[in-house]
PDB file of N, CA and C in Angstrom:
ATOM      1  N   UNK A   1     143.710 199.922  46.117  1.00  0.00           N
ATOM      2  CA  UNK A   1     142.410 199.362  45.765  1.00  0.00           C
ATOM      3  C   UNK A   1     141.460 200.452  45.267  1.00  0.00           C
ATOM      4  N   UNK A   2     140.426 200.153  44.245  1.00  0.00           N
ATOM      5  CA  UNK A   2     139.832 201.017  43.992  1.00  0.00           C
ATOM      6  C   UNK A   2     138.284 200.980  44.852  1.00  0.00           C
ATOM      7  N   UNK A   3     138.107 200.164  45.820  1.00  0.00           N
ATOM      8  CA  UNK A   3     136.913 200.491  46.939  1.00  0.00           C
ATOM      9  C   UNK A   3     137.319 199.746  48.036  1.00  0.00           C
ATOM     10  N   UNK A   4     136.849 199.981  48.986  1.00  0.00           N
ATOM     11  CA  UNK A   4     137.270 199.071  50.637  1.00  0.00           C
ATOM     12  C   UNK A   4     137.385 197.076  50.326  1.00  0.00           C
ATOM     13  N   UNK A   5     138.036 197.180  51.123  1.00  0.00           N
ATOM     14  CA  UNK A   5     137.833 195.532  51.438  1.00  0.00           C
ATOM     15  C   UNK A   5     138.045 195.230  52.606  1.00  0.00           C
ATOM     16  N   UNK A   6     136.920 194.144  52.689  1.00  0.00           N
ATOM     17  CA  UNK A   6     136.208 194.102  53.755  1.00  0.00           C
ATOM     18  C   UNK A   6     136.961 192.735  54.610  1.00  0.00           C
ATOM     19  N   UNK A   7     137.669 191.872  53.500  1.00  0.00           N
ATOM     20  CA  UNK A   7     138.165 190.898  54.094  1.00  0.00           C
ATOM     21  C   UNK A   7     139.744 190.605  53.996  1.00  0.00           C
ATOM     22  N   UNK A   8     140.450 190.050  54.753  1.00  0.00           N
ATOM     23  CA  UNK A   8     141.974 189.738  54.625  1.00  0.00           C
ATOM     24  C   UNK A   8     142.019 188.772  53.872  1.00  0.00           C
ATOM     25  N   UNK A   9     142.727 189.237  52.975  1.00  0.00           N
ATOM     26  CA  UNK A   9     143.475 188.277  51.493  1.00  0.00           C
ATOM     27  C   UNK A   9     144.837 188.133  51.841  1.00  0.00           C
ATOM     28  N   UNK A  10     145.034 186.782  51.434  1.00  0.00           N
ATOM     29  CA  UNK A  10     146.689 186.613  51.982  1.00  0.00           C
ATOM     30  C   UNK A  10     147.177 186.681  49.917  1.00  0.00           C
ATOM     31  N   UNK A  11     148.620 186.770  49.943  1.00  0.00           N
ATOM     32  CA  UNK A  11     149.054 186.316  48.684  1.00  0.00           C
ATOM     33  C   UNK A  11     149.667 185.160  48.311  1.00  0.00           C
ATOM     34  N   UNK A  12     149.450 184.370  47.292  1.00  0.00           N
ATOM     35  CA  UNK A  12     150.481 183.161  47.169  1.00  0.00           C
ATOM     36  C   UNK A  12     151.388 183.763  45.408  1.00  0.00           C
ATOM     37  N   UNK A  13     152.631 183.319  46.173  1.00  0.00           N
ATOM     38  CA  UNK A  13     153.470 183.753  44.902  1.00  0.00           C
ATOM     39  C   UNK A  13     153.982 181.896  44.562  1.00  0.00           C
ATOM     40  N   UNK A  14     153.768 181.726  43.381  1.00  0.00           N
ATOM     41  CA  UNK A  14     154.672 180.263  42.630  1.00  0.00           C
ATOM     42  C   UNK A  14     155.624 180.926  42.267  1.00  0.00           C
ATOM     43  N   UNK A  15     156.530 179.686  42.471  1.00  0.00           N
ATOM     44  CA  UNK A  15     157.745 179.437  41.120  1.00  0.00           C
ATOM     45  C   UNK A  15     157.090 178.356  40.606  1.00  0.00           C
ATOM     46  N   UNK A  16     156.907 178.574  39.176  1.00  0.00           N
ATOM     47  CA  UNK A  16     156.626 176.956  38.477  1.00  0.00           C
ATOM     48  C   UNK A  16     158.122 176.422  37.600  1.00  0.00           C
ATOM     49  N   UNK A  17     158.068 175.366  37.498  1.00  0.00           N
ATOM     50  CA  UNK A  17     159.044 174.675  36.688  1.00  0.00           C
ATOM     51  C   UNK A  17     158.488 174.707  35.138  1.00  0.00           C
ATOM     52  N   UNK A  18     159.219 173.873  34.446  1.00  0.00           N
ATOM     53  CA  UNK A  18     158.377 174.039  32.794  1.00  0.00           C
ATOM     54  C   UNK A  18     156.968 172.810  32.633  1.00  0.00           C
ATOM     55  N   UNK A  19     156.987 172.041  33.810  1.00  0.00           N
ATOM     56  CA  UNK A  19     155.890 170.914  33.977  1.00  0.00           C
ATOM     57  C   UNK A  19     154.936 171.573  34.851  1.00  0.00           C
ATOM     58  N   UNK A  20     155.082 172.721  35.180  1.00  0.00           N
ATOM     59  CA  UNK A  20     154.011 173.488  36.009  1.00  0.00           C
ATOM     60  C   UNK A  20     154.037 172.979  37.532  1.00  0.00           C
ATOM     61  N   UNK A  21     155.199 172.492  37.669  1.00  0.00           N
ATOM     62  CA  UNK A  21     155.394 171.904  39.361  1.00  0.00           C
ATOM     63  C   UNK A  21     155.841 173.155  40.522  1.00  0.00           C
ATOM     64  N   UNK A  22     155.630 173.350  41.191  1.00  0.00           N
ATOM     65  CA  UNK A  22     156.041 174.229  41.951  1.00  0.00           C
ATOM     66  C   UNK A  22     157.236 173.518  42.756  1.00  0.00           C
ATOM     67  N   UNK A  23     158.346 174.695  42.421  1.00  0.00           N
ATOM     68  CA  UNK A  23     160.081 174.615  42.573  1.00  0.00           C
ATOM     69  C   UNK A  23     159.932 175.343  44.042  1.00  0.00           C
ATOM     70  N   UNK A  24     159.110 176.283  44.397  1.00  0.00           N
ATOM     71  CA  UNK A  24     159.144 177.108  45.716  1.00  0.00           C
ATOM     72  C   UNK A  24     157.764 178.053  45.719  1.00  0.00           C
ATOM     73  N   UNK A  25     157.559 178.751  46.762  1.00  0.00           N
ATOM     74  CA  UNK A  25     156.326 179.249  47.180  1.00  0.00           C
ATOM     75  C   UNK A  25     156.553 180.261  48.245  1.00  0.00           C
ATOM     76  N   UNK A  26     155.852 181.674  48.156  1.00  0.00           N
ATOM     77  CA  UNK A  26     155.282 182.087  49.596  1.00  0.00           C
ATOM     78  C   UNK A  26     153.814 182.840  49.604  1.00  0.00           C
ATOM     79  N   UNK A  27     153.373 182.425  50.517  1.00  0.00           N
ATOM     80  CA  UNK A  27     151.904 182.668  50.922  1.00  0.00           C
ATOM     81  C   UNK A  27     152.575 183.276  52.452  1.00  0.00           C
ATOM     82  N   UNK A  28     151.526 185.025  52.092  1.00  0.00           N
ATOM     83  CA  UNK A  28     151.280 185.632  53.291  1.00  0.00           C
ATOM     84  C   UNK A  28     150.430 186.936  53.011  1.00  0.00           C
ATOM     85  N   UNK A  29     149.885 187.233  54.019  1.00  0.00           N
ATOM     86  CA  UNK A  29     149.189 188.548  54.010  1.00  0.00           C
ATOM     87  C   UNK A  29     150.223 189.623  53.729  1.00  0.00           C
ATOM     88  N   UNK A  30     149.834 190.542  52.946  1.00  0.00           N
ATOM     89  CA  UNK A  30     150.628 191.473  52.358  1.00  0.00           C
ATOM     90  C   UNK A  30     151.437 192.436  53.161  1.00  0.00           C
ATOM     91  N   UNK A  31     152.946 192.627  52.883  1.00  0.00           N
ATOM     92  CA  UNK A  31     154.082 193.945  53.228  1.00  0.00           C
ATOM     93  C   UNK A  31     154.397 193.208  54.508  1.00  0.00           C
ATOM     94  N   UNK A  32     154.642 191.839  54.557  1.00  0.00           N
ATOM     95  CA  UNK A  32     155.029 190.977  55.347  1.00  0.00           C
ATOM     96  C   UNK A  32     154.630 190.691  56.630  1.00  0.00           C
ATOM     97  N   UNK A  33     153.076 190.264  56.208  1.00  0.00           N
ATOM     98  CA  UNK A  33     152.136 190.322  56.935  1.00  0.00           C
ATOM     99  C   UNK A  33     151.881 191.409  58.025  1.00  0.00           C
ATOM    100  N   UNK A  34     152.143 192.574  57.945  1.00  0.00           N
ATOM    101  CA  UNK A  34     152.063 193.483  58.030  1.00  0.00           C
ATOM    102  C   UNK A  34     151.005 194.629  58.223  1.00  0.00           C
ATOM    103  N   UNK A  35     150.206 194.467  57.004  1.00  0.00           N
ATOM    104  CA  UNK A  35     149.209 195.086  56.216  1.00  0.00           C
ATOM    105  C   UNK A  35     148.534 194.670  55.824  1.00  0.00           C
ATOM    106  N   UNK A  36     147.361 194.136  56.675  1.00  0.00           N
ATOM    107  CA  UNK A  36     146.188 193.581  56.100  1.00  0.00           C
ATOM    108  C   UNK A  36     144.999 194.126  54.888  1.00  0.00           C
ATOM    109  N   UNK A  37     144.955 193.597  53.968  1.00  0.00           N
ATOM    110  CA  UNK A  37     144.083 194.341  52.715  1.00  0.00           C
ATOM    111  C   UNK A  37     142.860 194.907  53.693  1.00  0.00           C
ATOM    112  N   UNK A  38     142.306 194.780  55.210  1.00  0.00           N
ATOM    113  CA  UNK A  38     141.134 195.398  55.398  1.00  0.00           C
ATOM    114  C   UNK A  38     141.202 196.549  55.721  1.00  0.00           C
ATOM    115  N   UNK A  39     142.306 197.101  55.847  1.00  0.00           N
ATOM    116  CA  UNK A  39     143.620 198.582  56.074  1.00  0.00           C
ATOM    117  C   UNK A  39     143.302 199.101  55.144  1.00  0.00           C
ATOM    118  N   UNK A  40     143.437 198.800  54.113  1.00  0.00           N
ATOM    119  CA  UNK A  40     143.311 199.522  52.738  1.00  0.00           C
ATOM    120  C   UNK A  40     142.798 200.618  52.953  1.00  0.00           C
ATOM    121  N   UNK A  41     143.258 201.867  51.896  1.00  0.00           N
ATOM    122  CA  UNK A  41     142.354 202.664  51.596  1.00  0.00           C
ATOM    123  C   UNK A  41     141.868 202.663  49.679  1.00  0.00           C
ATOM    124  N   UNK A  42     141.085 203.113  49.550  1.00  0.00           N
ATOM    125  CA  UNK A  42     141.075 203.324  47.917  1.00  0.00           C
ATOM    126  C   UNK A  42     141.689 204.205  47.925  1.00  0.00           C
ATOM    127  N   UNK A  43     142.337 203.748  46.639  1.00  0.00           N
ATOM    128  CA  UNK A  43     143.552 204.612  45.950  1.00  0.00           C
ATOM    129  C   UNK A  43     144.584 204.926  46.585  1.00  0.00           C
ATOM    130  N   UNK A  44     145.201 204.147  47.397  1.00  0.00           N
ATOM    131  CA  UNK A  44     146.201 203.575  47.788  1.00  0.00           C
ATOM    132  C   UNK A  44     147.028 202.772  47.296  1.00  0.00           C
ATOM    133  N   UNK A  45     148.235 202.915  47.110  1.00  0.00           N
ATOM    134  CA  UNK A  45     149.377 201.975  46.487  1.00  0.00           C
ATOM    135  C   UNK A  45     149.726 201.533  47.302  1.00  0.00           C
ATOM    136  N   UNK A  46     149.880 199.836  47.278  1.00  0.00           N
ATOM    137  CA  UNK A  46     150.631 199.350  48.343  1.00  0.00           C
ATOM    138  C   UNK A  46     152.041 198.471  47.774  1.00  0.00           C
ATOM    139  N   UNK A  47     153.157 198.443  48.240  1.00  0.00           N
ATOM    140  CA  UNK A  47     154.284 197.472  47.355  1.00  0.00           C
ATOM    141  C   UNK A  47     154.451 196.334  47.879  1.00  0.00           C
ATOM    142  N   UNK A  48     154.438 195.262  47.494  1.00  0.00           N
ATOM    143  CA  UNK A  48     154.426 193.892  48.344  1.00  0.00           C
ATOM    144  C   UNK A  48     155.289 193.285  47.855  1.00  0.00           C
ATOM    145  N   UNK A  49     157.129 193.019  48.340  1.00  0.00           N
ATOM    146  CA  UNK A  49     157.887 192.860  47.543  1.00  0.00           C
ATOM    147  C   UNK A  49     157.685 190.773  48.423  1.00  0.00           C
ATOM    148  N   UNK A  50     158.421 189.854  47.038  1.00  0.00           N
ATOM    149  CA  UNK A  50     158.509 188.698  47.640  1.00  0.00           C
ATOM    150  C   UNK A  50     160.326 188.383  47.168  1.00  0.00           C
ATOM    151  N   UNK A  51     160.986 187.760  47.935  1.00  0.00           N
ATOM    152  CA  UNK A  51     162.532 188.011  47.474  1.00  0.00           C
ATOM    153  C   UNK A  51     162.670 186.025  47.556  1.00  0.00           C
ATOM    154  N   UNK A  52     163.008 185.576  46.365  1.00  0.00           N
ATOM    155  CA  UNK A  52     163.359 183.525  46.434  1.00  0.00           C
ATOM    156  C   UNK A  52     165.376 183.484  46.273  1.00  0.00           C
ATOM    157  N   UNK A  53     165.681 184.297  47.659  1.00  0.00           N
ATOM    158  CA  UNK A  53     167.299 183.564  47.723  1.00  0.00           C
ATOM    159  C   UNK A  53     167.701 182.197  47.212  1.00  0.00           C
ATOM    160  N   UNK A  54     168.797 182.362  46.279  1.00  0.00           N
ATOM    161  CA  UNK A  54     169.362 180.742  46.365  1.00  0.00           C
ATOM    162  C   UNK A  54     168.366 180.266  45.283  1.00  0.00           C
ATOM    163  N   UNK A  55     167.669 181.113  44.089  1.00  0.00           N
ATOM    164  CA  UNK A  55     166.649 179.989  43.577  1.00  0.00           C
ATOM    165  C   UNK A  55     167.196 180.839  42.228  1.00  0.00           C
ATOM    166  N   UNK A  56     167.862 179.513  40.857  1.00  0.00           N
ATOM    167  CA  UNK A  56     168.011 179.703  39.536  1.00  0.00           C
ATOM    168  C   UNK A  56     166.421 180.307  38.836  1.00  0.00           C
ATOM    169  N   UNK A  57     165.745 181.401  38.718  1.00  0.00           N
ATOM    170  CA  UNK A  57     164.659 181.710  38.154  1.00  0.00           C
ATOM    171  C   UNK A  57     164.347 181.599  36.678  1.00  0.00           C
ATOM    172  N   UNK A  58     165.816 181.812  36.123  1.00  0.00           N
ATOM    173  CA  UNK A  58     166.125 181.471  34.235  1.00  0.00           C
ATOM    174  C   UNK A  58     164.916 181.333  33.290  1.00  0.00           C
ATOM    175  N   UNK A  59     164.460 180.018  34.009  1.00  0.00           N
ATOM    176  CA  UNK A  59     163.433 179.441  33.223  1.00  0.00           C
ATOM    177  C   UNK A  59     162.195 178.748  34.044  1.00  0.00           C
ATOM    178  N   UNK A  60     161.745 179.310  35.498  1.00  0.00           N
ATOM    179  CA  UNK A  60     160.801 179.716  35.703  1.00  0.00           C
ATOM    180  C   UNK A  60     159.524 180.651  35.674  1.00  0.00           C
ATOM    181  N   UNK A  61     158.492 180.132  35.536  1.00  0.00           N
ATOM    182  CA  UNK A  61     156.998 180.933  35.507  1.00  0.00           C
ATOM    183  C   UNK A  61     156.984 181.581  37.064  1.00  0.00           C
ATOM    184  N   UNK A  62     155.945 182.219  37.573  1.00  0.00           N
ATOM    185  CA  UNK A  62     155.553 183.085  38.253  1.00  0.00           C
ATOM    186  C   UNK A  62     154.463 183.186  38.165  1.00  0.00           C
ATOM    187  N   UNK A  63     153.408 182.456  39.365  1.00  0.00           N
ATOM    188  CA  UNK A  63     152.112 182.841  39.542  1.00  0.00           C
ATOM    189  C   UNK A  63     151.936 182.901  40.520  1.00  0.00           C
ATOM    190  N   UNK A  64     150.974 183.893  40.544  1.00  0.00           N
ATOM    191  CA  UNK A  64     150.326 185.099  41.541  1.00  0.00           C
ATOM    192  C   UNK A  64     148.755 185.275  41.686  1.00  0.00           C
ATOM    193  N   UNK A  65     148.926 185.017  43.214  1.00  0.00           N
ATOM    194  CA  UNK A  65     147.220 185.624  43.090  1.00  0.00           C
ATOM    195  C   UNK A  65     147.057 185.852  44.669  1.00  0.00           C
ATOM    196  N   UNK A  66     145.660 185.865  45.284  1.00  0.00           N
ATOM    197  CA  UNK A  66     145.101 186.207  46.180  1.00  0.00           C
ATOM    198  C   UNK A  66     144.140 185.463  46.695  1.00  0.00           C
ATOM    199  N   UNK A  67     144.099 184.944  48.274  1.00  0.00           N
ATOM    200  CA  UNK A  67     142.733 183.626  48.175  1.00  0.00           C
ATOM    201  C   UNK A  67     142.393 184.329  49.818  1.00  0.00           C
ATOM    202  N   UNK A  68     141.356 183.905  50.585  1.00  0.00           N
ATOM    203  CA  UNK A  68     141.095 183.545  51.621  1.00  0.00           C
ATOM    204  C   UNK A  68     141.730 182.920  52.715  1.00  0.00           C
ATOM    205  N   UNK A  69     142.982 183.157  53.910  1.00  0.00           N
ATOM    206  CA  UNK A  69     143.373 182.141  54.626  1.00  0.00           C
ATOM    207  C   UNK A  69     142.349 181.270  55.107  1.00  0.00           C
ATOM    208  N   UNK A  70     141.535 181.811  55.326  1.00  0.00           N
ATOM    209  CA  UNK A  70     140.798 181.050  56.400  1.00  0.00           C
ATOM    210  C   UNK A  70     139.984 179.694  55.429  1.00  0.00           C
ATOM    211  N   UNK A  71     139.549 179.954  53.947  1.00  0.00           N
ATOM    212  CA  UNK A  71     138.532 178.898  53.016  1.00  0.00           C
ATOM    213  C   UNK A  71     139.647 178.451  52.690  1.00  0.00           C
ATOM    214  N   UNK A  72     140.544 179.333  52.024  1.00  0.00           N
ATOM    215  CA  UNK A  72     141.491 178.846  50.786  1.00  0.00           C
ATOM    216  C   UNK A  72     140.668 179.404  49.470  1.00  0.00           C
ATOM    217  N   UNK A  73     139.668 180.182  49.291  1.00  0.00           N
ATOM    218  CA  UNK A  73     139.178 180.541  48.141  1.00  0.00           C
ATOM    219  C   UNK A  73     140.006 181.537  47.808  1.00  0.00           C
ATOM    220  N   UNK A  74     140.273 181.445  46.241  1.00  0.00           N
ATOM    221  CA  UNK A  74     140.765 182.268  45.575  1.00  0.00           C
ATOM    222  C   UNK A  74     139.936 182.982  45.077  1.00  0.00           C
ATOM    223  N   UNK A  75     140.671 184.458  44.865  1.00  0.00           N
ATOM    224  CA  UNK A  75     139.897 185.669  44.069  1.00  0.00           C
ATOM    225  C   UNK A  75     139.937 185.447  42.451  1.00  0.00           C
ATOM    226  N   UNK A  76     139.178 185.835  41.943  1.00  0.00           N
ATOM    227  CA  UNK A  76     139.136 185.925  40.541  1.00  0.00           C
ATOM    228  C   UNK A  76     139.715 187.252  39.966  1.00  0.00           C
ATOM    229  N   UNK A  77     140.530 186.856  39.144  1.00  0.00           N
ATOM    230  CA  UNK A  77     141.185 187.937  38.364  1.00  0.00           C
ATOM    231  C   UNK A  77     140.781 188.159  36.876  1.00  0.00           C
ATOM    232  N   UNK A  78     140.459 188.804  35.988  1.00  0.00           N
ATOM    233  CA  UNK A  78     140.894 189.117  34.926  1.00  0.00           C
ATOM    234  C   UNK A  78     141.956 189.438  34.268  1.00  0.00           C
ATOM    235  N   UNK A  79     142.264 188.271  33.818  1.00  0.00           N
ATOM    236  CA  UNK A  79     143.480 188.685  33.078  1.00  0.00           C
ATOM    237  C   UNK A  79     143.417 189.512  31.179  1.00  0.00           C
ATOM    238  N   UNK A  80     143.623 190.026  30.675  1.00  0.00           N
ATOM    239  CA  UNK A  80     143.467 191.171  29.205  1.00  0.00           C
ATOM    240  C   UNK A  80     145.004 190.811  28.359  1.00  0.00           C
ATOM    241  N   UNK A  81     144.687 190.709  27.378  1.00  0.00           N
ATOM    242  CA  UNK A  81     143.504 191.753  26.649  1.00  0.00           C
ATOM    243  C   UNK A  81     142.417 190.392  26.515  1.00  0.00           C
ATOM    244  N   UNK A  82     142.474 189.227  27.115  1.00  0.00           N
ATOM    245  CA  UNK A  82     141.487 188.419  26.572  1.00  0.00           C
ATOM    246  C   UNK A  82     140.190 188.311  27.474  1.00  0.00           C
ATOM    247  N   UNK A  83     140.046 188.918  28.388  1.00  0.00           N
ATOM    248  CA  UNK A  83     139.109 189.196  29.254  1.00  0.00           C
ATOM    249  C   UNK A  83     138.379 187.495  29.857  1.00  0.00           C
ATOM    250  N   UNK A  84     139.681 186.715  29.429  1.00  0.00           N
ATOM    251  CA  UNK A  84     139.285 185.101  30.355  1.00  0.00           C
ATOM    252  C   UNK A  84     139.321 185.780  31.610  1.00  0.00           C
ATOM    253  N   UNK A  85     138.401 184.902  32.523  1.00  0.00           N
ATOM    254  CA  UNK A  85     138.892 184.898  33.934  1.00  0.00           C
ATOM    255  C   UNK A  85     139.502 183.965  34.756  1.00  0.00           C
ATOM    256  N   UNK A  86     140.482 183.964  35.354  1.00  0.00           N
ATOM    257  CA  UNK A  86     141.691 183.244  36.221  1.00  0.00           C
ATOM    258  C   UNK A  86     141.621 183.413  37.456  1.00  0.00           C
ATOM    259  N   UNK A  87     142.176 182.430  38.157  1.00  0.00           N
ATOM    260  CA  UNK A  87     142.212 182.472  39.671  1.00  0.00           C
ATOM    261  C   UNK A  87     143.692 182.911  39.732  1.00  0.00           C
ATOM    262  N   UNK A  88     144.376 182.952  39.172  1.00  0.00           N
ATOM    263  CA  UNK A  88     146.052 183.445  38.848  1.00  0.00           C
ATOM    264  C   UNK A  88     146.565 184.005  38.433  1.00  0.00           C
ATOM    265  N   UNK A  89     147.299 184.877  38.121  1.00  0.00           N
ATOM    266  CA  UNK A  89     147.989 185.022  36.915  1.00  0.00           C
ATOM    267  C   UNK A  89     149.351 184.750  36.918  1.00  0.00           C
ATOM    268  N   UNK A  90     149.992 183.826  35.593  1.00  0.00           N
ATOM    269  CA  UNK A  90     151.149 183.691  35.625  1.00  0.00           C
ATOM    270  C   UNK A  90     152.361 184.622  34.337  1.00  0.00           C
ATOM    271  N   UNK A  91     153.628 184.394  35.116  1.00  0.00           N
ATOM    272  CA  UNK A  91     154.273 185.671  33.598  1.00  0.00           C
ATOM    273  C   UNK A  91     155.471 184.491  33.467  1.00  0.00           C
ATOM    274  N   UNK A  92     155.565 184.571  32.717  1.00  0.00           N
ATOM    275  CA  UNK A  92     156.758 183.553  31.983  1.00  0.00           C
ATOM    276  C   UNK A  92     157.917 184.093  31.701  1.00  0.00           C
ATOM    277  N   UNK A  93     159.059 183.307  31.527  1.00  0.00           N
ATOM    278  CA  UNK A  93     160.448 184.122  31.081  1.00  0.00           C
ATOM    279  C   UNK A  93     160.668 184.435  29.757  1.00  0.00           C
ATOM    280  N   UNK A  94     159.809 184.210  29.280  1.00  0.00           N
ATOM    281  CA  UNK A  94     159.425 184.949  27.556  1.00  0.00           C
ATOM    282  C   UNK A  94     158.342 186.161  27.597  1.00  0.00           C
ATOM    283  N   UNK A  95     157.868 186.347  28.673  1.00  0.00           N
ATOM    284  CA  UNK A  95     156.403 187.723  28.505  1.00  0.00           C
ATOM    285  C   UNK A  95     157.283 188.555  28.124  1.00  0.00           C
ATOM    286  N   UNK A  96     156.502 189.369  27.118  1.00  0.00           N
ATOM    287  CA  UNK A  96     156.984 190.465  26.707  1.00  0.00           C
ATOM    288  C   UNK A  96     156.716 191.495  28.025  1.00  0.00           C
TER     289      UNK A  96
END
């Protein structure tokens, strides 16, 4: 992170299908719940691996983000070069 945080963010990872349905899911606080983002330090790398056994990915999407357990509010991301802002971001099996 590049400054403290003050609150625990859990992660939700999708699988989407090509109708945008979710095929599978995991939501948890990061490095397997482990490592709460209020741990953090700036400028700290942290790796937060998520592993979907048993799941054809081929031609699934992948979205990712960060919310609140406790609201359910999601963080806002910027996603670039278009500088929209998203509560997600997803990568497709075509992203370059």
């Amino acid at each position: 992170p590049l400054e403290i945080i003050e609150q625990d963010y859990a992660v939700f990872v999708h699988l989407l299908d090509a109708n945008n349905t979710i095929v599978t899911q995991q939501d948890a606080m990061p490095v397997g719940n482990t490592y709460p983002t209020s741990l953090w330090q700036p400028g700290e790398f942290i790796i937060d691996e998520y592993y979907f056994p048993n799941v054809d990915a081929t031609d699934l999407t992948i979205e990712l983000g960060w919310y609140l357990q406790s609201t359910g509010y999601r963080l806002s991301l910027t996603v670039l070069p278009s500088g929209q802002i998203e509560d997600s971001l997803e990568i497709s099996p075509n992203w370059p």
